[in-house]
N, C-alpha and C. Protein backbone atom coordinates (compact mmCIF):
# COMPACT_ATOMS: atom_id res chain seq x y z
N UNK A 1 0.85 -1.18 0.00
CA UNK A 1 0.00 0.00 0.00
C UNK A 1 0.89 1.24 0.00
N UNK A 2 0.45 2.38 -1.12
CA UNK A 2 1.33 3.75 -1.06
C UNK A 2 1.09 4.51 -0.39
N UNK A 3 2.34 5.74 0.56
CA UNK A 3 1.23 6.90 0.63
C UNK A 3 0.54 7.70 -0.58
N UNK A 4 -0.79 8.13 0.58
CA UNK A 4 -1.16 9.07 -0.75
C UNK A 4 -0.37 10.21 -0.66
N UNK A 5 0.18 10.76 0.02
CA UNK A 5 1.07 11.98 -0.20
C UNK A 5 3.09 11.55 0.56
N UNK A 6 4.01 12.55 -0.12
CA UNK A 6 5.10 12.16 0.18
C UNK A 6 5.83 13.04 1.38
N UNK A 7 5.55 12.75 2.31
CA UNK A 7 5.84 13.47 3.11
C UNK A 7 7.03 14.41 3.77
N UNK A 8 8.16 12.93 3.22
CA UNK A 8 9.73 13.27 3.43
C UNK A 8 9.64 14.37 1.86
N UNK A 9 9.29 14.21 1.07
CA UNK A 9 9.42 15.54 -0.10
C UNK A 9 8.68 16.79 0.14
N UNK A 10 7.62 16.79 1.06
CA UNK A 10 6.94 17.59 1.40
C UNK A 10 7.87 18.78 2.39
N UNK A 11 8.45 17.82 3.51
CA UNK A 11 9.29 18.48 4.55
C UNK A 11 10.66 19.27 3.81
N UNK A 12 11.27 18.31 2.81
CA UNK A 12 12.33 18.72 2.14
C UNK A 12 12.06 20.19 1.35
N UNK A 13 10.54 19.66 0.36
CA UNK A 13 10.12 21.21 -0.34
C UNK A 13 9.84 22.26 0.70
N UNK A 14 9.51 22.15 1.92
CA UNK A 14 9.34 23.39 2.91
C UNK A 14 10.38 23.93 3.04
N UNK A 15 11.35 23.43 3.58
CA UNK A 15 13.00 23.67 3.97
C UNK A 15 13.10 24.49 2.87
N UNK A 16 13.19 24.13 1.93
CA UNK A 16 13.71 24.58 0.61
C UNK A 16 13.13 26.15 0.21
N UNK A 17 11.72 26.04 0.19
CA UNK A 17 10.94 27.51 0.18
C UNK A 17 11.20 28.20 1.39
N UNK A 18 11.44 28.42 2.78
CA UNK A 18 11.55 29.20 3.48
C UNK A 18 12.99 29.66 3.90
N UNK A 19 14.48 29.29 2.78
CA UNK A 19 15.68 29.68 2.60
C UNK A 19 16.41 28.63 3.16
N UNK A 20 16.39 27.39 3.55
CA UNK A 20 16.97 26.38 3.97
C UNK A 20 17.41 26.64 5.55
N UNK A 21 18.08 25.27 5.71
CA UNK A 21 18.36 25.10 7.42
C UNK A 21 18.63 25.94 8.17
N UNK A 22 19.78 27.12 7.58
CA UNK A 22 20.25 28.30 7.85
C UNK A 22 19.62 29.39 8.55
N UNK A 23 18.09 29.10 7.96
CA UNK A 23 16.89 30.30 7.66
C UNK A 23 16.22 29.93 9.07
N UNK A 24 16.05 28.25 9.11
CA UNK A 24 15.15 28.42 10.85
C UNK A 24 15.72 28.55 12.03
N UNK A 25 15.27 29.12 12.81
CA UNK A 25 15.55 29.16 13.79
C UNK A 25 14.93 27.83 14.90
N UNK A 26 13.84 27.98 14.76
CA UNK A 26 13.13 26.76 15.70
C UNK A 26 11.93 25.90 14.46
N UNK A 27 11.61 25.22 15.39
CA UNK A 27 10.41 24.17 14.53
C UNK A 27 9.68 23.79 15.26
N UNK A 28 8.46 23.56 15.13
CA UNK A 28 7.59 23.29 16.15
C UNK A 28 6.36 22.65 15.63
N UNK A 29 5.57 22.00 16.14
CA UNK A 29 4.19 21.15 15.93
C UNK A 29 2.91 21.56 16.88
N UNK A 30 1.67 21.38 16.29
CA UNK A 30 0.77 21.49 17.10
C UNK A 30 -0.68 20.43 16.52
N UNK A 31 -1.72 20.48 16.16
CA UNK A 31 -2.02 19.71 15.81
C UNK A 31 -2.73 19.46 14.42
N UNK A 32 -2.15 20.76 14.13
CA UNK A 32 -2.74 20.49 12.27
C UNK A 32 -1.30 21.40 11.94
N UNK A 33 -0.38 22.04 12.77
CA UNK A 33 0.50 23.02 12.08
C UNK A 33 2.11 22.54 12.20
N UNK A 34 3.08 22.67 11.43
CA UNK A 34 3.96 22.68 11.09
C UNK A 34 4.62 24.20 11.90
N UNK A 35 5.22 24.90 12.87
CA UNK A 35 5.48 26.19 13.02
C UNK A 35 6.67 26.61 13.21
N UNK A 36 6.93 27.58 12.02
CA UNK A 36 8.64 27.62 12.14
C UNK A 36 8.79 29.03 12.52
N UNK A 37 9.70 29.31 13.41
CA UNK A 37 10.50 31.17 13.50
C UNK A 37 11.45 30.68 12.63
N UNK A 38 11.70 31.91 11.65
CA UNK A 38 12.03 32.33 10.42
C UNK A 38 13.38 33.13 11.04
N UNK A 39 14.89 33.69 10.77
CA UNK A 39 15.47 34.76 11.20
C UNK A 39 14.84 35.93 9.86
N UNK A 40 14.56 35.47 8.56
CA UNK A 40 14.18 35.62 7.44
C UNK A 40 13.18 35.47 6.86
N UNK A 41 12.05 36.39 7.01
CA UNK A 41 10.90 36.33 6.63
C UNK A 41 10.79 36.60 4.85
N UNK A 42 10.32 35.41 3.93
CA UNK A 42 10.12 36.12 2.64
C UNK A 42 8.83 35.75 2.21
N UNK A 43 8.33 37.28 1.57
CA UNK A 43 6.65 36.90 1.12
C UNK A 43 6.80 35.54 -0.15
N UNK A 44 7.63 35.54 -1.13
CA UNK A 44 7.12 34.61 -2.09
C UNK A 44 7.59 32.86 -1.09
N UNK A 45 7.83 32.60 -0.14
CA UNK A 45 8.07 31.51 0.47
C UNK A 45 6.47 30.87 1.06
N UNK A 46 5.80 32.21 1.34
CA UNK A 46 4.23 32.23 1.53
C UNK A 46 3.59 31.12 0.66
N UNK A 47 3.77 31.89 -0.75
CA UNK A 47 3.12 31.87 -2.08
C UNK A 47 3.61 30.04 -2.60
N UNK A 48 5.03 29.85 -2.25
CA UNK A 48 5.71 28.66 -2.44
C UNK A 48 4.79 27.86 -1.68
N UNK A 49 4.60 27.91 -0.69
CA UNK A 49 4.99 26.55 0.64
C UNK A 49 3.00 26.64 0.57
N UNK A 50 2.40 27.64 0.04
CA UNK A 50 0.91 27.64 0.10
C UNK A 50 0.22 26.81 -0.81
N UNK A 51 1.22 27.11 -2.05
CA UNK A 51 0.91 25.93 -3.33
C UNK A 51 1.35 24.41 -3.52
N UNK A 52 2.05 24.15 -2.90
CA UNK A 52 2.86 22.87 -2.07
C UNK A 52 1.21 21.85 -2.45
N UNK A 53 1.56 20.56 -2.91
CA UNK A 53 0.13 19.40 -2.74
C UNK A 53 0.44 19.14 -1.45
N UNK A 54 -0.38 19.40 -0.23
CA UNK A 54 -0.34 18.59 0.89
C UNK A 54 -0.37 19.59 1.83
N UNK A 55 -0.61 21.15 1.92
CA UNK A 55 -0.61 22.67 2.38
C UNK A 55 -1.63 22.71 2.44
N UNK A 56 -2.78 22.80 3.43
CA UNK A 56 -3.62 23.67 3.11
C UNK A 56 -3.46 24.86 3.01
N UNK A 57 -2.71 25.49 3.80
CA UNK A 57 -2.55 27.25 3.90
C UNK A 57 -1.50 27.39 4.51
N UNK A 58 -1.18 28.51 4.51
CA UNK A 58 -0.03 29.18 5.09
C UNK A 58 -0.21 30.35 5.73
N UNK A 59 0.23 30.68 7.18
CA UNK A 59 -0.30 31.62 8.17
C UNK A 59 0.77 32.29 8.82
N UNK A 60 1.19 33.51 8.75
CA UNK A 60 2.13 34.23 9.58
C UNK A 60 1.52 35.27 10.42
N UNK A 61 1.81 34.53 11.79
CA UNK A 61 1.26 34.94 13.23
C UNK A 61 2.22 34.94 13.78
N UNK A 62 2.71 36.33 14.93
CA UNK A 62 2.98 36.39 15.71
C UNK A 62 4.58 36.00 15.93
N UNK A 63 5.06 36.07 14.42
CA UNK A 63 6.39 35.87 14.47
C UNK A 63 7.00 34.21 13.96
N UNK A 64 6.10 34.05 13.65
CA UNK A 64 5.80 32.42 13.43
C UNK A 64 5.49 32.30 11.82
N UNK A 65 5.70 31.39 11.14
CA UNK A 65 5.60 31.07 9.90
C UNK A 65 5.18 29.22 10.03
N UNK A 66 3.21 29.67 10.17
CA UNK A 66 2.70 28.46 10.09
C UNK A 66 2.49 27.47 8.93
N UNK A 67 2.65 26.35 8.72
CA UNK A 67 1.85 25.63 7.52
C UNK A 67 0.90 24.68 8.16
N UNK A 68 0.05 25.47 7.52
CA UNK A 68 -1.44 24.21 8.24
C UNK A 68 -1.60 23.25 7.03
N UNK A 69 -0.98 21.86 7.77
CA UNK A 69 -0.75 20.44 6.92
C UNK A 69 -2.29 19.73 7.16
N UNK A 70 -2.52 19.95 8.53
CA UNK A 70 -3.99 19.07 8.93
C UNK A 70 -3.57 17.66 9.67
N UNK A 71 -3.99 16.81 9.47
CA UNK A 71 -3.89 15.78 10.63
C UNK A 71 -2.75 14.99 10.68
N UNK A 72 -1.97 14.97 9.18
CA UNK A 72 -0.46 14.11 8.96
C UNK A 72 0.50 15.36 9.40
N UNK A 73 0.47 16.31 10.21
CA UNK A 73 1.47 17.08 9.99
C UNK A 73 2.36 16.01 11.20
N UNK A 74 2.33 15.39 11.90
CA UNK A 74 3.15 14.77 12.76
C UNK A 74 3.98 13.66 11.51
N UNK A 75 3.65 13.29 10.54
CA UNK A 75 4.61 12.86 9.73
C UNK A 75 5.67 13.66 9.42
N UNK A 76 5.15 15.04 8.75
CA UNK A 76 5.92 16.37 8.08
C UNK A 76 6.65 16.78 9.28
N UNK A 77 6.64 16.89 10.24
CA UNK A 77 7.41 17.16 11.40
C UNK A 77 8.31 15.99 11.46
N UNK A 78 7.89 14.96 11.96
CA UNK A 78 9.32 13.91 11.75
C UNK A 78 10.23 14.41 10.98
N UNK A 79 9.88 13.69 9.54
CA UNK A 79 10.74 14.08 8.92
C UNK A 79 11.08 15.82 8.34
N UNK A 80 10.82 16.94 8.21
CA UNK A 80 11.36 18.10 8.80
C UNK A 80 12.79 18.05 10.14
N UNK A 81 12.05 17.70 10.55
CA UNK A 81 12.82 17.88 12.10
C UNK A 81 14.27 16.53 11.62
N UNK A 82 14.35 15.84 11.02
CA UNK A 82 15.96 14.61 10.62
C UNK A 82 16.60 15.77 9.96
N UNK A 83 15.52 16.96 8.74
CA UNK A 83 16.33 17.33 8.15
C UNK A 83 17.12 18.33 8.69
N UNK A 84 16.47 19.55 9.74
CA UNK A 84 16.96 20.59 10.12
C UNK A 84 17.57 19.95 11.71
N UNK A 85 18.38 20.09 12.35
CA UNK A 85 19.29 19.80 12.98
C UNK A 85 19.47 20.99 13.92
N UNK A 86 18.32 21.44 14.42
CA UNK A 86 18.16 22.39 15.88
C UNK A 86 18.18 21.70 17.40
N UNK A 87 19.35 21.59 18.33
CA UNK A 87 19.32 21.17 19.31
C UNK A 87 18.50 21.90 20.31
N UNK A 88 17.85 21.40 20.91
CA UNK A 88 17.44 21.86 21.91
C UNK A 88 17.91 23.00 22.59
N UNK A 89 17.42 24.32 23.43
CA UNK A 89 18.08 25.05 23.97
C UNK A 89 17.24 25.99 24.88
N UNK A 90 18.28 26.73 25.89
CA UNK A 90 17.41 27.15 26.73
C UNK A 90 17.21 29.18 26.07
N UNK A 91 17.64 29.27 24.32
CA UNK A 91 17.55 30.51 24.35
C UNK A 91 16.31 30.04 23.14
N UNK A 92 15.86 28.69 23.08
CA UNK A 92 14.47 28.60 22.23
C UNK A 92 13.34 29.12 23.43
N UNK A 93 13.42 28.72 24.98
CA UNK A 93 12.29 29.02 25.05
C UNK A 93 12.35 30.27 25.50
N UNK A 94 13.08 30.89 25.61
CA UNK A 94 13.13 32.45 26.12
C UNK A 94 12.50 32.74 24.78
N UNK A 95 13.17 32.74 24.07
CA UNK A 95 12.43 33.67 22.35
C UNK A 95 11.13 33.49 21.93
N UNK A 96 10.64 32.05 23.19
CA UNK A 96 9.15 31.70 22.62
C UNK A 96 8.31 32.68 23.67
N UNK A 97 9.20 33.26 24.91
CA UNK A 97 8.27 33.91 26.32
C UNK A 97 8.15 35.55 25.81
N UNK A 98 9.03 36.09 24.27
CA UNK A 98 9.20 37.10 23.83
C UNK A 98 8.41 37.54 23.76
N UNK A 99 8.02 38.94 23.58
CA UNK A 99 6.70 39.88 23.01
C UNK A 99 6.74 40.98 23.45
N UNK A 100 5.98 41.39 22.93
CA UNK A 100 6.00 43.00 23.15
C UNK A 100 4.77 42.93 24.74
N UNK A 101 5.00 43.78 25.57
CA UNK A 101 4.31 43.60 27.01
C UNK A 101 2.95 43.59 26.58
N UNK A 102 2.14 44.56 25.68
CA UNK A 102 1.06 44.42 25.35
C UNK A 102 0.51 42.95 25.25
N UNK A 103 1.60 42.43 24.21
CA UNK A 103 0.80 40.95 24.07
C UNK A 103 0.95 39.85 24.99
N UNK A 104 1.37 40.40 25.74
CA UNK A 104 1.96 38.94 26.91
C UNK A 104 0.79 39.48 27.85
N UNK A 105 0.04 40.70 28.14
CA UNK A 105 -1.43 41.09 29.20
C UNK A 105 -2.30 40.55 28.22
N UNK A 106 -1.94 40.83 26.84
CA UNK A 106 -3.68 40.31 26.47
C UNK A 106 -3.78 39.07 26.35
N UNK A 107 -2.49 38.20 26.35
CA UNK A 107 -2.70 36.59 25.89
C UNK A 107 -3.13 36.64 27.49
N UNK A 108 -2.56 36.84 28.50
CA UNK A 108 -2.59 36.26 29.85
C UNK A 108 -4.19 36.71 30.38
N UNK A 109 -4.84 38.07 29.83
CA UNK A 109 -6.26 38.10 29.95
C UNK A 109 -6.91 36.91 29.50
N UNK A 110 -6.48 36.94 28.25
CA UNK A 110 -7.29 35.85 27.31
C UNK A 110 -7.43 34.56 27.77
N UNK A 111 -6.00 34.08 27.98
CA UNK A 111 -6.17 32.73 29.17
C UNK A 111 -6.95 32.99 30.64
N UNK A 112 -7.09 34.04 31.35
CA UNK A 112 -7.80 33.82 32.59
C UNK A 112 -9.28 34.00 32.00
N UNK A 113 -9.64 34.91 31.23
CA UNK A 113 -11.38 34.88 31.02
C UNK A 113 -11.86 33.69 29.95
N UNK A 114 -11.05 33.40 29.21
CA UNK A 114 -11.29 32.26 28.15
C UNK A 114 -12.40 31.33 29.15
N UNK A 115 -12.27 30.48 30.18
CA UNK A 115 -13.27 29.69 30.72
C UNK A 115 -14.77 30.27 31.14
N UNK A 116 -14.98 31.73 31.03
CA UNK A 116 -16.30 32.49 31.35
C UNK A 116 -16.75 32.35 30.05
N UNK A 117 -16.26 33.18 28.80
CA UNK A 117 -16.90 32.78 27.46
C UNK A 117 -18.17 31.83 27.55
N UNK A 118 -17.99 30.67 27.50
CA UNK A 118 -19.11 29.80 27.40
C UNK A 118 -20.46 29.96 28.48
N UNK A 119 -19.88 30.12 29.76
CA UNK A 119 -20.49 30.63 30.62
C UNK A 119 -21.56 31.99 30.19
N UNK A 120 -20.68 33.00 30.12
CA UNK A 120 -21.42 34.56 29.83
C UNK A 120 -22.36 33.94 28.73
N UNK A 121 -22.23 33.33 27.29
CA UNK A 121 -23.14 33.01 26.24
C UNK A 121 -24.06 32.22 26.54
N UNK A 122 -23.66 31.28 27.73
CA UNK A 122 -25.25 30.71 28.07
C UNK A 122 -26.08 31.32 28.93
N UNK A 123 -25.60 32.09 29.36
CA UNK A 123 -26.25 33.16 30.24
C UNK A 123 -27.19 34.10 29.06
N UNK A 124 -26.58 34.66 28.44
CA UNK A 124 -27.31 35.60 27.72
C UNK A 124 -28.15 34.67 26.75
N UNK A 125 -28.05 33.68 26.57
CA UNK A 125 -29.11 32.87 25.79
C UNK A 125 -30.14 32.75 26.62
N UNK A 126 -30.06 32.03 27.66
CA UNK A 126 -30.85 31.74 28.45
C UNK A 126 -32.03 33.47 29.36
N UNK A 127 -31.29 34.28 29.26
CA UNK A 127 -31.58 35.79 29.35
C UNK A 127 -32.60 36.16 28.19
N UNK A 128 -32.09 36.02 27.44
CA UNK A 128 -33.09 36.13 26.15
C UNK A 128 -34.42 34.87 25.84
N UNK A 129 -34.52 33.77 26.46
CA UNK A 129 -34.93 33.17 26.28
C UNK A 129 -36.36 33.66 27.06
N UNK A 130 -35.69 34.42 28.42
CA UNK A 130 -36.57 34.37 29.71
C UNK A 130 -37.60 35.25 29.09
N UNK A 131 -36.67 36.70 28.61
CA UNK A 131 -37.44 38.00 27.98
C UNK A 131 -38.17 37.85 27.06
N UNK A 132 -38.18 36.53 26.29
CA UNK A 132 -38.87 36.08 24.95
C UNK A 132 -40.59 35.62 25.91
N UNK A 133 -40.11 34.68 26.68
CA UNK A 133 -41.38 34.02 27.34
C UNK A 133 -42.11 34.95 28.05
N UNK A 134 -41.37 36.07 28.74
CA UNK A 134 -42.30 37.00 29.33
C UNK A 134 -42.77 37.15 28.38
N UNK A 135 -42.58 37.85 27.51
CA UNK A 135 -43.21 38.90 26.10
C UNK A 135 -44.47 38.11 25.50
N UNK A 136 -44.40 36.72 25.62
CA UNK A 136 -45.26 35.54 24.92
C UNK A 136 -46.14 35.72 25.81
N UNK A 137 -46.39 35.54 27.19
CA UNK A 137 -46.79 34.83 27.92
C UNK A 137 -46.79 35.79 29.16
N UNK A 138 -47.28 37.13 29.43
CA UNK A 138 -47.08 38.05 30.70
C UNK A 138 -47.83 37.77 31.38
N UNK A 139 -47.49 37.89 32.86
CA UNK A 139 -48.15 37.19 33.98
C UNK A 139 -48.59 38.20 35.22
């Protein structure tokens, strides 16, 4: 049985569009993304690595140069990761704690209220639901 897609050529053509080994700094996985810091950001590497068979898209966030592969990206990471040859280090995760102060309050808001979200929306559903039945039905 074949793959349907080649994965070790896939990882190799990434390397290749975003200026080779030289060019990353880190590599990283999550669960549909491929995520590399770049020292070298280039727009047509976008345009490359977006048209790629096996890419859905390509996303630059936050200093990051994503490829959203989808559910095989833990293949494309394997092999990525034989080709580029980044040891481990303790000045990767400092560069990952980086940001400008703004964004390190709003991610850290975002993580403490993130669990109300669902909360506050069932509230106001349920709020609206109440004001609906009065309006139907006044007592």
């Amino acid at each position: 049985m074949s793959k349907v897609r080649d994965y070790q050529k896939l990882a190799e053509d990434i390397l290749e569009a975003v200026g080779g080994e030289e060019n990353v700094v880190s590599a990283a996985r999550c669960a549909t993304r491929l995520r590399l810091v770049l020292k070298r950001s280039n727009p047509k590497a976008k345009e490359a690595v977006n048209a790629m068979p096996g890419v859905i898209t390509v996303v630059e966030n936050g200093g990051q140069f994503q490829v959203v592969i989808g559910q095989h990206v833990g293949e494309v990471y394997e092999h990525f990761s034989s080709l580029v040859q980044l040891p481990p280090s303790e000045d990767d995760q400092v560069n990952e704690n980086k940001g400008t102060v703004l964004n390190r309050v709003i991610a850290t808001m975002s993580a403490v209220f993130a669990p109300f979200v669902y909360i506050l929306a069932a509230a106001g559903i349920l709020q609206g639901a109440l004001i609906l039945i009065n309006l139907l039905f006044p007592s």
